[in-house]
C-alpha atoms as a PDB file:
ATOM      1  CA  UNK A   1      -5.909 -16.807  -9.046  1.00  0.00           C
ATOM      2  CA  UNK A   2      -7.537 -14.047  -7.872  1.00  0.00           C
ATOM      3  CA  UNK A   3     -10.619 -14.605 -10.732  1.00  0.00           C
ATOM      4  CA  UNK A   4     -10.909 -18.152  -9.285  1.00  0.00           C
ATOM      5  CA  UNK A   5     -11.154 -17.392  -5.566  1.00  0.00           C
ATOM      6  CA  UNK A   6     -14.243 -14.609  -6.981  1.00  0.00           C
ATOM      7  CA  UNK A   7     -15.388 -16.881  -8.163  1.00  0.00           C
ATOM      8  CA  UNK A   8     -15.560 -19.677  -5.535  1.00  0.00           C
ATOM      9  CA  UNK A   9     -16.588 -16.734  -2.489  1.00  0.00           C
ATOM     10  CA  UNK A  10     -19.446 -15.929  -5.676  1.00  0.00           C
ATOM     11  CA  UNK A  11     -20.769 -19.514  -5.998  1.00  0.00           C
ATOM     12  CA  UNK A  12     -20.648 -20.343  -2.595  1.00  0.00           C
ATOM     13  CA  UNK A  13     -22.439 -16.764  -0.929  1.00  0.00           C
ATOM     14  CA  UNK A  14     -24.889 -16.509  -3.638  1.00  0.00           C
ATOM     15  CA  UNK A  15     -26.169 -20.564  -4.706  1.00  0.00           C
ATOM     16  CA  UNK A  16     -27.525 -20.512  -1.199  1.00  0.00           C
ATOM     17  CA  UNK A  17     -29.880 -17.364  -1.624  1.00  0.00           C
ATOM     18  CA  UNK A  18     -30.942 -18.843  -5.100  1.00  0.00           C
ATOM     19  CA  UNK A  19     -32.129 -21.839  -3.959  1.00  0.00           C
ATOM     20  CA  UNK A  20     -34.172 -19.841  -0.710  1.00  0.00           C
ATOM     21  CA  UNK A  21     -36.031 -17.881  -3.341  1.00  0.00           C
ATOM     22  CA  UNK A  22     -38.359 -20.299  -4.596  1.00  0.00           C
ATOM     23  CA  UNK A  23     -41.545 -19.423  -6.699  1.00  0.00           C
ATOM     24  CA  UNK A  24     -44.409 -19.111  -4.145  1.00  0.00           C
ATOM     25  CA  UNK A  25     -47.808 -21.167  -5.103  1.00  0.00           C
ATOM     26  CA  UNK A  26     -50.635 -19.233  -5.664  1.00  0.00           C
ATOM     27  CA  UNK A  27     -52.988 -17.873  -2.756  1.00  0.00           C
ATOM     28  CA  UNK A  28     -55.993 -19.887  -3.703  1.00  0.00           C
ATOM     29  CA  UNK A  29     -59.619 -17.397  -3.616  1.00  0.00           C
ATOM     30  CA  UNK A  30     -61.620 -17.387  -0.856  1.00  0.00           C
ATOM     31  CA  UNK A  31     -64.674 -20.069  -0.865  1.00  0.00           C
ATOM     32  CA  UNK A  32     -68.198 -18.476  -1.750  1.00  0.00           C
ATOM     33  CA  UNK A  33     -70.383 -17.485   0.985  1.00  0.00           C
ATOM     34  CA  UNK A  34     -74.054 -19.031   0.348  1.00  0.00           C
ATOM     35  CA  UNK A  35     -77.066 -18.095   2.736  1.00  0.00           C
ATOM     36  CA  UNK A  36     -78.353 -20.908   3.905  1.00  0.00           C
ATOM     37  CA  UNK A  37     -81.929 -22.171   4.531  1.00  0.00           C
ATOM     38  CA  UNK A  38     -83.259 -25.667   6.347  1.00  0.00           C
ATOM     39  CA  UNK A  39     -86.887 -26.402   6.123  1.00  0.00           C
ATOM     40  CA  UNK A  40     -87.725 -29.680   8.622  1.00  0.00           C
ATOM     41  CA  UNK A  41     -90.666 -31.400   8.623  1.00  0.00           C
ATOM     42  CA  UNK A  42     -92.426 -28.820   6.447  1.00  0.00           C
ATOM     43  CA  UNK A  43     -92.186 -26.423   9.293  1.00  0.00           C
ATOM     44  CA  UNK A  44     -89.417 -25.407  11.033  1.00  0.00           C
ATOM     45  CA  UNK A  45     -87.441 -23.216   9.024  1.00  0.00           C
ATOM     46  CA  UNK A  46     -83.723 -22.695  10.286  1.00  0.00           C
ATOM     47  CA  UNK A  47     -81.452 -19.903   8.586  1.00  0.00           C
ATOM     48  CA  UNK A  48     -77.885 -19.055   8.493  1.00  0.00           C
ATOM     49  CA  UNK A  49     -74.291 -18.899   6.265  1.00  0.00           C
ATOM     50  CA  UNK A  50     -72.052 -21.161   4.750  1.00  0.00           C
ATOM     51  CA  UNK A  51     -68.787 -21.233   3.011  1.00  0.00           C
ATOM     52  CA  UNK A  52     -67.296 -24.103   1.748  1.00  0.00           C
ATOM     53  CA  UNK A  53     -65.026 -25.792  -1.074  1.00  0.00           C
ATOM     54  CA  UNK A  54     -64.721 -29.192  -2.547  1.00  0.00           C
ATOM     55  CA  UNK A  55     -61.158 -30.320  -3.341  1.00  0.00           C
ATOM     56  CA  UNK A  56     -59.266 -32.032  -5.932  1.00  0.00           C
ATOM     57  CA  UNK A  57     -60.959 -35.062  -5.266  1.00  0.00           C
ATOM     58  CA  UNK A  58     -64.101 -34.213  -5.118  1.00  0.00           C
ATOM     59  CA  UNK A  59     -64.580 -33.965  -1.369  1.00  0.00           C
ATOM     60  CA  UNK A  60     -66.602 -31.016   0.215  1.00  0.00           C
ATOM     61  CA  UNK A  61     -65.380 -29.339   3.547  1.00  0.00           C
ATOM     62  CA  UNK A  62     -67.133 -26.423   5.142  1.00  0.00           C
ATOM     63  CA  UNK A  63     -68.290 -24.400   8.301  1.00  0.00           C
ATOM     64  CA  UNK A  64     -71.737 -23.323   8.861  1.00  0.00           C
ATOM     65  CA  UNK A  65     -73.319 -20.566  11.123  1.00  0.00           C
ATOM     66  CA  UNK A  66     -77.201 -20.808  12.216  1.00  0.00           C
ATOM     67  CA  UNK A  67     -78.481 -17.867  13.178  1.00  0.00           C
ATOM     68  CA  UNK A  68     -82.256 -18.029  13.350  1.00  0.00           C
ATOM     69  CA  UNK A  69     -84.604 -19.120  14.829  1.00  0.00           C
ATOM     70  CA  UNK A  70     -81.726 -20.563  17.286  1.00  0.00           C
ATOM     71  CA  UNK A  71     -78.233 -20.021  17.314  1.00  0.00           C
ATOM     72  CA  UNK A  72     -75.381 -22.994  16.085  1.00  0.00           C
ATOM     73  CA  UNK A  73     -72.621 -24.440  14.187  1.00  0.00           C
ATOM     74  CA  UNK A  74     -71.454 -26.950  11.872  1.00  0.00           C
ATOM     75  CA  UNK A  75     -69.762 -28.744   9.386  1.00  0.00           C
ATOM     76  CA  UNK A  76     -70.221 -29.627   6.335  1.00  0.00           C
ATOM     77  CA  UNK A  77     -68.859 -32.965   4.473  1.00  0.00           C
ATOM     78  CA  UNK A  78     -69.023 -35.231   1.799  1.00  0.00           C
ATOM     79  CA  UNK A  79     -68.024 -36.155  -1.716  1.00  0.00           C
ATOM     80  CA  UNK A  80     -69.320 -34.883  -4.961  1.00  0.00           C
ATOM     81  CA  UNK A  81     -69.768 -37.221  -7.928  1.00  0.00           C
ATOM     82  CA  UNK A  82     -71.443 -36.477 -11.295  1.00  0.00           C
ATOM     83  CA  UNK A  83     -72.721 -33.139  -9.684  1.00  0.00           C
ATOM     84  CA  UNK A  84     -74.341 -34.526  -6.833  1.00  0.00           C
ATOM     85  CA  UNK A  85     -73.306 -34.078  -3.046  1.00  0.00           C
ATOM     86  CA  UNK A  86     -73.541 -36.984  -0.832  1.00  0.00           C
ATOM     87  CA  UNK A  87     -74.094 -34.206   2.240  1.00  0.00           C
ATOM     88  CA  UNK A  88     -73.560 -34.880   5.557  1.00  0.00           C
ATOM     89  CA  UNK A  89     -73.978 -31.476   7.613  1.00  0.00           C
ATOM     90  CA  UNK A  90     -73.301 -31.761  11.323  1.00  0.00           C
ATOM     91  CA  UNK A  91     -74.404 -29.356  13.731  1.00  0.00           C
ATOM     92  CA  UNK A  92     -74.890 -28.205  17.108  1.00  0.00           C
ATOM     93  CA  UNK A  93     -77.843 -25.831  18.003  1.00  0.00           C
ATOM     94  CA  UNK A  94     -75.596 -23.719  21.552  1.00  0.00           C
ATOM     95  CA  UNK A  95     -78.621 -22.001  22.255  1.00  0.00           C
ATOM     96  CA  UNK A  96     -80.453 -25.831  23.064  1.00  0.00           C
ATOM     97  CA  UNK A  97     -77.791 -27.856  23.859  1.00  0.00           C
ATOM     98  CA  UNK A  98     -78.080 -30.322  21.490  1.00  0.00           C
ATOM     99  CA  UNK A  99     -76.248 -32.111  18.467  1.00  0.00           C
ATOM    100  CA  UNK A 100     -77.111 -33.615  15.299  1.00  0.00           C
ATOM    101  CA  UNK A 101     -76.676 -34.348  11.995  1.00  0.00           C
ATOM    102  CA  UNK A 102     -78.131 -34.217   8.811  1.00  0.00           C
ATOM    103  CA  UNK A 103     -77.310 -36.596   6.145  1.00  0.00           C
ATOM    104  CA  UNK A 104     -78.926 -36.528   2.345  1.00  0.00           C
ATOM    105  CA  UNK A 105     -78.002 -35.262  -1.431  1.00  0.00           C
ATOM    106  CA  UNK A 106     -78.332 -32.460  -3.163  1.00  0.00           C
ATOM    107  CA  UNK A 107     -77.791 -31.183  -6.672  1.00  0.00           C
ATOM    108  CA  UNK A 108     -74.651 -28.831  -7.489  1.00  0.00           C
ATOM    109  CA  UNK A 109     -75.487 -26.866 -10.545  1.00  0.00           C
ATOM    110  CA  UNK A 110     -72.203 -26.136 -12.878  1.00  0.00           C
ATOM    111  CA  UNK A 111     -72.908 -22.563 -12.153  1.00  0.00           C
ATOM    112  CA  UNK A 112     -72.725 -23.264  -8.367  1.00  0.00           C
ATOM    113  CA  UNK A 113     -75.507 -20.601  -7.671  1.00  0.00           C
ATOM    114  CA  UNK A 114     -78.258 -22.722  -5.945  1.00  0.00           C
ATOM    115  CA  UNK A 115     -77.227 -25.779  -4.561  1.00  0.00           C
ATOM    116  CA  UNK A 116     -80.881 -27.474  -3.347  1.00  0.00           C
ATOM    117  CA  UNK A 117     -81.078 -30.938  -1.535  1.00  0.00           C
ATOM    118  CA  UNK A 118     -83.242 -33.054   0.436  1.00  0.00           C
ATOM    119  CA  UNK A 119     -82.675 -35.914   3.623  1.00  0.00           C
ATOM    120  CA  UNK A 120     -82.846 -36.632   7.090  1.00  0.00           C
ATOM    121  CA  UNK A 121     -82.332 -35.163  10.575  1.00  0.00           C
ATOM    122  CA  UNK A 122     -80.692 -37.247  13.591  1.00  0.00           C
ATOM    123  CA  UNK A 123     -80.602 -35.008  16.727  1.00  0.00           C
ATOM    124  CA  UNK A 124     -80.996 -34.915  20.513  1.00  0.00           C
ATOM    125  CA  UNK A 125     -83.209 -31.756  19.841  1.00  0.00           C
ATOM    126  CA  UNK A 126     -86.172 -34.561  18.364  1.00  0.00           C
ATOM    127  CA  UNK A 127     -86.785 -38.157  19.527  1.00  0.00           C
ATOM    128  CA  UNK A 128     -87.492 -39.310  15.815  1.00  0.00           C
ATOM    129  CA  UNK A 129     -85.282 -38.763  12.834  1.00  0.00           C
ATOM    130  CA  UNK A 130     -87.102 -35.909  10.683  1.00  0.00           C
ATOM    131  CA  UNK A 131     -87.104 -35.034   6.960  1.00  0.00           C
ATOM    132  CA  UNK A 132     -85.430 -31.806   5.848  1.00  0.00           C
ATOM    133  CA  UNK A 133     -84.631 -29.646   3.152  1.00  0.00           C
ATOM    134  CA  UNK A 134     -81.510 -27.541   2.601  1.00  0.00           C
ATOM    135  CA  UNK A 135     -81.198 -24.477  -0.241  1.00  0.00           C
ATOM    136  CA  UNK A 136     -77.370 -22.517  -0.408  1.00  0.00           C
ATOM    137  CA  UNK A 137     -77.777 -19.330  -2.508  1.00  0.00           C
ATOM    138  CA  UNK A 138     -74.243 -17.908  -3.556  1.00  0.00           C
ATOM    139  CA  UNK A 139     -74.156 -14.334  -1.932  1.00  0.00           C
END
């Protein structure tokens, strides 16, 4: 009898605290950091960081930090197929006040290193959409 109510106070004190101790996932690594160039119109040539990571399905999602010649922030979007990024790269320049967006492609490399694309701007900094170029060098 007295094996049996061990027993019983065992199974019922100590399942519990089993089942609480389940395996933790993974910590996943930290995305890359890539410097970060914009050329527009030939000219203008804006510079900064960015870090971000393209999920399971194939979708990229990102922040990005201008730093010269003005000051801003951003996002960066899009899906990757076959090695190329459909980019869309919002932004907003908080030393001008204004917003925009670029949207274009760009090449991923399997090694990741340089990750060069091309398409256009949309902003309230310009009147007329504008051509760019983008560059991300892994740090």
């Amino acid at each position: 009898m007295h094996r049996l109510l061990l027993g019983l106070i065992v199974c019922v004190c100590v399942a519990p605290a089993l089942r609480a101790q389940a395996p933790t996932p993974p910590t996943p690594a930290p995305a890359p950091i890539y410097d970060a160039t914009f050329i527009i119109e030939n000219a203008a040539e804006y510079v900064g960081t960015t870090t971000f990571s393209v999920g399971d399905k194939g979708d990229v999602s990102g922040a990005l930090t201008i730093v010269a010649p003005l000051e801003g922030t951003g996002t960066i979007s899009g899906p990757v197929k076959d090695g190329t990024w459909t980019a869309r790269i919002e932004f907003t320049l908080t030393t001008q006040a204004c917003r925009g967006v670029v949207t274009g492609s760009a090449t991923i490399p399997a090694d990741g290193k340089v990750i060069s694309g091309s398409g256009t701007v949309l902003s309230s900094c310009a009147p007329d959409p504008q051509s760019a170029t983008f560059r991300f060098t892994r740090k």
